[in-house]
Protein backbone atom coordinates (compact mmCIF):
# COMPACT_ATOMS: atom_id res chain seq x y z
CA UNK A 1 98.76 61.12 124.91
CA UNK A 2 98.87 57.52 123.52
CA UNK A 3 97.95 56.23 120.36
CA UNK A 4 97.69 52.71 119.70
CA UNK A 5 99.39 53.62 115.92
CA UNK A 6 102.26 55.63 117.40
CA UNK A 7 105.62 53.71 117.37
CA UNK A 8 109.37 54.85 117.29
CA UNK A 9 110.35 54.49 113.52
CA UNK A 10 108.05 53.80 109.98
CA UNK A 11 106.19 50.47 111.03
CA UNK A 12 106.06 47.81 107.64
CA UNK A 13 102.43 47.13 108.60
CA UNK A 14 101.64 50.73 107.20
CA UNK A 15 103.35 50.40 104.04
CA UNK A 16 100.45 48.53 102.02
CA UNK A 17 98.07 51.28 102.96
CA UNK A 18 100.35 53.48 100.70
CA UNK A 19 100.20 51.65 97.31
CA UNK A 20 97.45 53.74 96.26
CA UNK A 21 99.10 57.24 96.99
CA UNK A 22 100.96 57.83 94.13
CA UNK A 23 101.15 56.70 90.55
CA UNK A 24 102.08 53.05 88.94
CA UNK A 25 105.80 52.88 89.89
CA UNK A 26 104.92 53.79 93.42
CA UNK A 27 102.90 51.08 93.88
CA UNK A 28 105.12 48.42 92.24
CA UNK A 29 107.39 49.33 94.74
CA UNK A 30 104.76 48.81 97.60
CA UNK A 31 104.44 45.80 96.08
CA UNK A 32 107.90 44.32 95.40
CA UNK A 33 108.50 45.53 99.70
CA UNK A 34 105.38 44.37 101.14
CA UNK A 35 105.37 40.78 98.83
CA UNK A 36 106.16 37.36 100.40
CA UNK A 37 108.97 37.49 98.43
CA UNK A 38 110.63 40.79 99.98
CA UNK A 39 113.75 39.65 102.77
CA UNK A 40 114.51 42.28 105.30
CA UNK A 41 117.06 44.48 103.09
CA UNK A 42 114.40 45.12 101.17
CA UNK A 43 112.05 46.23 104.01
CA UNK A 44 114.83 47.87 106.03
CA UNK A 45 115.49 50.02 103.14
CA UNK A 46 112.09 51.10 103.00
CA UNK A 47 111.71 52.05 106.47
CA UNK A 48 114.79 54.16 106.39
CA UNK A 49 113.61 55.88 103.62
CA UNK A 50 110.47 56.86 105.18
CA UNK A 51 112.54 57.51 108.38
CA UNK A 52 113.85 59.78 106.31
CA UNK A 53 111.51 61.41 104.60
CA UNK A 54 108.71 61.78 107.66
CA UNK A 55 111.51 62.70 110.25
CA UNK A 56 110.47 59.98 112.48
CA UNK A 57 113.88 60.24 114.37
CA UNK A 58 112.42 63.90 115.84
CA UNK A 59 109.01 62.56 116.17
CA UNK A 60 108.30 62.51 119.99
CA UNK A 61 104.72 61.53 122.19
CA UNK A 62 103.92 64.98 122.63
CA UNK A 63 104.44 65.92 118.80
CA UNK A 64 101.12 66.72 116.19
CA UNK A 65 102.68 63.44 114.14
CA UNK A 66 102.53 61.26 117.05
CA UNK A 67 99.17 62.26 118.10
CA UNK A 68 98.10 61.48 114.69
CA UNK A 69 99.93 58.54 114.64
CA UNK A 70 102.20 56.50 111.92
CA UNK A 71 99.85 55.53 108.86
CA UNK A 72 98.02 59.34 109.25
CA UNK A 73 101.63 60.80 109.17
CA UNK A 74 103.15 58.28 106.48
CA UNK A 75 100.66 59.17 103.90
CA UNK A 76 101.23 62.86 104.41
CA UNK A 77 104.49 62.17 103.93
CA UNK A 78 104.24 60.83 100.82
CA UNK A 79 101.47 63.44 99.54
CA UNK A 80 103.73 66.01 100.52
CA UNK A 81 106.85 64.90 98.33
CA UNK A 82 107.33 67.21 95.38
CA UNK A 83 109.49 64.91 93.40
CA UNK A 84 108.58 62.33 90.97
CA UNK A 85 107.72 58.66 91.76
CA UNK A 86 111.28 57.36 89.83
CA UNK A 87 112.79 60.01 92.42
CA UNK A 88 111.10 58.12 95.04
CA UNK A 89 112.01 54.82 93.60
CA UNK A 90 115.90 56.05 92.84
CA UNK A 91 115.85 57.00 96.40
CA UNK A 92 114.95 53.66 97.67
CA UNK A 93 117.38 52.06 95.51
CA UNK A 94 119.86 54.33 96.89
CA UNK A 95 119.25 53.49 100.90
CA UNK A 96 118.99 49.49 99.90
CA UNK A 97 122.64 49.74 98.36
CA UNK A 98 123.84 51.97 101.40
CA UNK A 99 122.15 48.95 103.80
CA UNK A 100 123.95 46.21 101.51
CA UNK A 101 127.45 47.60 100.92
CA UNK A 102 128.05 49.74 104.43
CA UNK A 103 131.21 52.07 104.25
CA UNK A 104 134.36 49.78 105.24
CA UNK A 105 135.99 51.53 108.60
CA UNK A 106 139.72 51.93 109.01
């Protein structure tokens, strides 16, 4: 089955459409990832947190989620989380550092 808002990992374009799912730091952080000012650390540490969190790597066509599709999915997600929005917030601050400062090899 297609669907037109089924891709392989988190799209960006969704993220906006979450600002309003959670509480005031949630949506700062919507804000500080989706502004004009936000370079592509910033986003890519985003997406792999929602990678994360939504299991988007197991997500396949045939699958509920994809059927759904990304945005219907994402805000489940989110919904879904038990923790707090700082946890949320910790957690993206987390994946950004991994992104900036990758684990030296050899």
């Amino acid at each position: 089955m297609f669907n037109s808002d089924t891709e392989l990992m988190f799209p960006m374009r969704v993220a906006a459409s979450l600002r309003d799912a959670r509480g005031v730091q949630w949506a700062q952080l919507i804000d500080a990832v989706t502004s004009q000012q936000a370079d592509l650390l910033d986003q890519s540490a985003f997406v792999l947190m929602m990678v994360k969190m939504g299991g988007c790597v197991a997500c396949n066509s045939d699958s509920f989620r994809a059927m759904r599709g990304c945005t219907v999915c994402a805000h489940q997600t989110i919904r879904r989380f038990r923790g707090t929005d700082q946890e949320l917030v910790e957690q993206y601050h987390q994946y950004h550092g991994d992104l900036a400062n990758p684990p030296k090899k050899g």
